[in-house]
C-alpha atoms as a PDB file:
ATOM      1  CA  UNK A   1      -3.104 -58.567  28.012  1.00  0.00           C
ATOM      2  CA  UNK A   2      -4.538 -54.844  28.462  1.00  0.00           C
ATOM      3  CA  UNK A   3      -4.904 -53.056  31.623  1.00  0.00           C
ATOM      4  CA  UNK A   4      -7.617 -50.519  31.712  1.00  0.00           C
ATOM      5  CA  UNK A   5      -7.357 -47.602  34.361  1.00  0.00           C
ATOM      6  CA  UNK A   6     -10.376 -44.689  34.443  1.00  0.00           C
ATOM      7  CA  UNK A   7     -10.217 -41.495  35.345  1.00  0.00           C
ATOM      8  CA  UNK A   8     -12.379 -38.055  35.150  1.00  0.00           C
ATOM      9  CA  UNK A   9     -15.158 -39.628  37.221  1.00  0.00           C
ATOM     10  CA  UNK A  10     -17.176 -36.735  40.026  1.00  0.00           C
ATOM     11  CA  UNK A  11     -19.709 -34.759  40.965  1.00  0.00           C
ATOM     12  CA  UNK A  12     -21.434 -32.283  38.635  1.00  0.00           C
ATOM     13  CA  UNK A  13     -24.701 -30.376  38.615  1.00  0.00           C
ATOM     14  CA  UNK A  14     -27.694 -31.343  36.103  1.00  0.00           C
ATOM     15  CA  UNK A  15     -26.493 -29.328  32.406  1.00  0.00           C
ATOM     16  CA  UNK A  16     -22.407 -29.952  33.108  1.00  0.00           C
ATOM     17  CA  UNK A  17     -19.785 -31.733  31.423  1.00  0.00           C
ATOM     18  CA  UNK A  18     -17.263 -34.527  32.027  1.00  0.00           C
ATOM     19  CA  UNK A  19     -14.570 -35.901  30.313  1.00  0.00           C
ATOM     20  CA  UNK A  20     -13.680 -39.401  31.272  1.00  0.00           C
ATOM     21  CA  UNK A  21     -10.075 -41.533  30.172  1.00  0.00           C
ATOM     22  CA  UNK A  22      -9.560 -45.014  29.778  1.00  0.00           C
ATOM     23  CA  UNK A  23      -5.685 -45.252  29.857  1.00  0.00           C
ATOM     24  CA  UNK A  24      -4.269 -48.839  29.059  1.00  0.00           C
ATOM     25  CA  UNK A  25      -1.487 -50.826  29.568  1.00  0.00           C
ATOM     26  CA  UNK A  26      -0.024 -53.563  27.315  1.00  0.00           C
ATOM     27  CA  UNK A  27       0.945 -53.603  23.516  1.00  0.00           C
ATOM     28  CA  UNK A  28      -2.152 -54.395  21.723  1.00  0.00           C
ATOM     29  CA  UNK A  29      -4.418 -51.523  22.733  1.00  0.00           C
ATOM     30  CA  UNK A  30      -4.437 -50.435  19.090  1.00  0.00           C
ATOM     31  CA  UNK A  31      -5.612 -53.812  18.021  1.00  0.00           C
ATOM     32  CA  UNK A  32      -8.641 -53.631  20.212  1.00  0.00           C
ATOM     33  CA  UNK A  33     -12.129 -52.088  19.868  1.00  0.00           C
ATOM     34  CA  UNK A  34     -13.037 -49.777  23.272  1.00  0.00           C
ATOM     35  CA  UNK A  35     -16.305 -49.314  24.791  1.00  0.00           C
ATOM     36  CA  UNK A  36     -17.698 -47.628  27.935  1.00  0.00           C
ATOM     37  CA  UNK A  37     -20.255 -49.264  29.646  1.00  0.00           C
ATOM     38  CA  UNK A  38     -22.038 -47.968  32.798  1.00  0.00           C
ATOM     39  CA  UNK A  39     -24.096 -49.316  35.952  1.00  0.00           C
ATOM     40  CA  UNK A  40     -26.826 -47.711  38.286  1.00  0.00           C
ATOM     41  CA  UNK A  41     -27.292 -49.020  41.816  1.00  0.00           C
ATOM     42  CA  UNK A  42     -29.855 -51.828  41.072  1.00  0.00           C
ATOM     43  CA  UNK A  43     -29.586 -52.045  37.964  1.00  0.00           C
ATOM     44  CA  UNK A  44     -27.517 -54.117  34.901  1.00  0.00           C
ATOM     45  CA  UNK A  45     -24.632 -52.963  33.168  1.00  0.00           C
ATOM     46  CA  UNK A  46     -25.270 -51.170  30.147  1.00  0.00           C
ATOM     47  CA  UNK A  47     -23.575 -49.907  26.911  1.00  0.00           C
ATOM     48  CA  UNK A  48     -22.877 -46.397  26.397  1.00  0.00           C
ATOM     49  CA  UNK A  49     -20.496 -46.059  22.979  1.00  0.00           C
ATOM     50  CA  UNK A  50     -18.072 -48.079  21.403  1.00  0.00           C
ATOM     51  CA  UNK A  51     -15.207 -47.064  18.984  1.00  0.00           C
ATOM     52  CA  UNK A  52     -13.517 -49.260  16.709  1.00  0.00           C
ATOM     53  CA  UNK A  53      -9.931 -50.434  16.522  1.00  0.00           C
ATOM     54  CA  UNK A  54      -8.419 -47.363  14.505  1.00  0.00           C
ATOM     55  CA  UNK A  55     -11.242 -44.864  15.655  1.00  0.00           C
ATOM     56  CA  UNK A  56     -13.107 -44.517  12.262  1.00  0.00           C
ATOM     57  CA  UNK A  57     -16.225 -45.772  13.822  1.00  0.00           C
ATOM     58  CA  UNK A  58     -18.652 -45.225  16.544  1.00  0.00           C
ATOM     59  CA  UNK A  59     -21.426 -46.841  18.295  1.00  0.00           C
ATOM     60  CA  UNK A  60     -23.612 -44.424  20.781  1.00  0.00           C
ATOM     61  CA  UNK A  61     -26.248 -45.584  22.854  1.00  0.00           C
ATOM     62  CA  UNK A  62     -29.947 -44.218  21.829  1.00  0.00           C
ATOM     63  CA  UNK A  63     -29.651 -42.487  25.377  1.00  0.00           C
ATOM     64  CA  UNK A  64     -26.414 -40.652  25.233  1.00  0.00           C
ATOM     65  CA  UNK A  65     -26.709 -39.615  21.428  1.00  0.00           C
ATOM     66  CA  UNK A  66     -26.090 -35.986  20.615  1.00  0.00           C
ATOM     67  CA  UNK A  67     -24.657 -35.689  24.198  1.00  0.00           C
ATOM     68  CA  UNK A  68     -21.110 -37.851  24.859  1.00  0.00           C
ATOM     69  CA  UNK A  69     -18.779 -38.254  22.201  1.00  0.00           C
ATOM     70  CA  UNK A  70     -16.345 -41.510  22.334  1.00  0.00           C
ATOM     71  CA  UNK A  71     -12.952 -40.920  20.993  1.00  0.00           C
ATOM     72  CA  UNK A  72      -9.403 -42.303  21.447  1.00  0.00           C
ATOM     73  CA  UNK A  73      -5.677 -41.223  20.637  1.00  0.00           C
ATOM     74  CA  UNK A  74      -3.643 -44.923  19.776  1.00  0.00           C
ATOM     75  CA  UNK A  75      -0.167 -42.818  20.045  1.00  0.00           C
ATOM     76  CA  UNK A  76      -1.022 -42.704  24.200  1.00  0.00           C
ATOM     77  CA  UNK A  77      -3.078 -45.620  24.475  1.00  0.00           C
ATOM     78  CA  UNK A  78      -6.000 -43.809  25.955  1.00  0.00           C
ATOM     79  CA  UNK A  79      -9.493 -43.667  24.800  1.00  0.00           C
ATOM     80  CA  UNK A  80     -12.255 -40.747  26.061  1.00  0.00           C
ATOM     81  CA  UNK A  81     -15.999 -40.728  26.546  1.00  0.00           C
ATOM     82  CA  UNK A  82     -16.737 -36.878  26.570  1.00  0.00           C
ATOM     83  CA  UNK A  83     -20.234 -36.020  28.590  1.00  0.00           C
ATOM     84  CA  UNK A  84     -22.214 -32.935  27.759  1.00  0.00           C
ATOM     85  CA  UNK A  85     -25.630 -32.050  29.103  1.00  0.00           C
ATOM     86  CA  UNK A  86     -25.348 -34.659  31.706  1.00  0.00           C
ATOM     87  CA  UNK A  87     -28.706 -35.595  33.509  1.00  0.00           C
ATOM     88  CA  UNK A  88     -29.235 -37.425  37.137  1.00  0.00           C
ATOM     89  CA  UNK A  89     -30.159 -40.369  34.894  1.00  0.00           C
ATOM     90  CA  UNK A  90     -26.460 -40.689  33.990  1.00  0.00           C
ATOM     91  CA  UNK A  91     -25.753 -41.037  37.369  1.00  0.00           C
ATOM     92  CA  UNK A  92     -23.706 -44.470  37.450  1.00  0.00           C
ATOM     93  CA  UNK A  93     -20.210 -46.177  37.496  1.00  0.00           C
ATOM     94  CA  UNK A  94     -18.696 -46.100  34.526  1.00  0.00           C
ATOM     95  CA  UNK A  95     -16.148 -48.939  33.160  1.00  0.00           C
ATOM     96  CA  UNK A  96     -14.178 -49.006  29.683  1.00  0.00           C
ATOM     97  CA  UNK A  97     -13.712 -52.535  28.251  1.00  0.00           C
ATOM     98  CA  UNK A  98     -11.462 -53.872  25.384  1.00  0.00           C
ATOM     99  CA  UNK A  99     -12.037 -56.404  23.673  1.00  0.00           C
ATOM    100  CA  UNK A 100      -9.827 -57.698  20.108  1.00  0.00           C
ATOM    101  CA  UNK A 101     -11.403 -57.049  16.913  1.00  0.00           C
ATOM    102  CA  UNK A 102     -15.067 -55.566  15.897  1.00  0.00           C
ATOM    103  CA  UNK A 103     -17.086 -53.504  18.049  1.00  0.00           C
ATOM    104  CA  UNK A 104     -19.740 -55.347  20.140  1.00  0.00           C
ATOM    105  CA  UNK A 105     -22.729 -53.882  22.186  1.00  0.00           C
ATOM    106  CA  UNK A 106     -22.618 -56.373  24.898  1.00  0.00           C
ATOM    107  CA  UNK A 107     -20.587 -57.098  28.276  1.00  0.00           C
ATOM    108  CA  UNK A 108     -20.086 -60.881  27.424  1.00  0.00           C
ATOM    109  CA  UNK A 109     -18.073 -60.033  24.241  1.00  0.00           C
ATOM    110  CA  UNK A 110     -14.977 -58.402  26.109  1.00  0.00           C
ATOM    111  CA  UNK A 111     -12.141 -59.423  27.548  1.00  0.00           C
ATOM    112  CA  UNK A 112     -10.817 -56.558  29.784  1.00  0.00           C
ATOM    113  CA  UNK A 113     -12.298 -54.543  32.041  1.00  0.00           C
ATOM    114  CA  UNK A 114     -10.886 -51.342  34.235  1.00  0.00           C
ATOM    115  CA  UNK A 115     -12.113 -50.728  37.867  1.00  0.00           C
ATOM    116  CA  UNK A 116     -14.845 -48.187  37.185  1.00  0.00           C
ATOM    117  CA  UNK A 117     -15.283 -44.465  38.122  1.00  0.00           C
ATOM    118  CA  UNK A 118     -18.345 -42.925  39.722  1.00  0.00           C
ATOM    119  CA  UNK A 119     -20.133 -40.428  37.712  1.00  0.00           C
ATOM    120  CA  UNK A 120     -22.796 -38.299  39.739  1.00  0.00           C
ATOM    121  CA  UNK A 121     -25.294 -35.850  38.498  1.00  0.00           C
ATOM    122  CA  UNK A 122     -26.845 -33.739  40.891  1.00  0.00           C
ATOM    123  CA  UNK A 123     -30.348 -31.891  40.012  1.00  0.00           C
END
């Protein structure tokens, strides 16, 4: 079992930066690839970055590339999406997931979720 809590979530103006956290509870977070996904009123869930099990790889949405950065520190169980040169389209909740074993692009692959934290970019 994880337990994924998110943080860093608020208000900034177009051209700022956030830094969200995906802190997790239980023993296997190291065993488990981490991805940030995010959802605009109306619209689907979709993936913003993955990073694999020991953080040697990425995955980065076509959209955020060149802007966020995923990263994640196994010693504190905690994973990051950094945010630079946020737009209004970023605008969205945002939800870590972690799943066991390879990276995966899509919401029907994982197995935990956290509760979400509302990103919103104003122009």
């Amino acid at each position: 079992q994880v337990q994924l809590v998110e943080s860093g979530g608020g208000v900034v103006q177009a051209g700022g930066s956030l830094r969200l956290s995906c802190a997790a509870a239980g023993r296997i977070f190291s065993s488990c690839a981490i991805s940030w996904f995010r959802q605009a009123p109306g619209k689907e869930r979709e993936f913003v970055a993955a990073i694999s099990r020991g953080g040697a790889f990425t995955n980065l949405a076509n959209s955020v590339k060149g802007r966020f950065t995923i990263s994640r520190d196994n010693a504190v169980n905690t994973a990051y999406l950094q945010m630079n040169t946020l737009t209004p389209d970023d605008t969205a909740v945002y939800y870590c997931a972690a799943r066991s074993g390879a990276m995966q692009t899509t919401t029907n692959y994982y197995d935990y979720w956290g509760q979400g934290t509302q990103v919103t970019v104003s122009s």
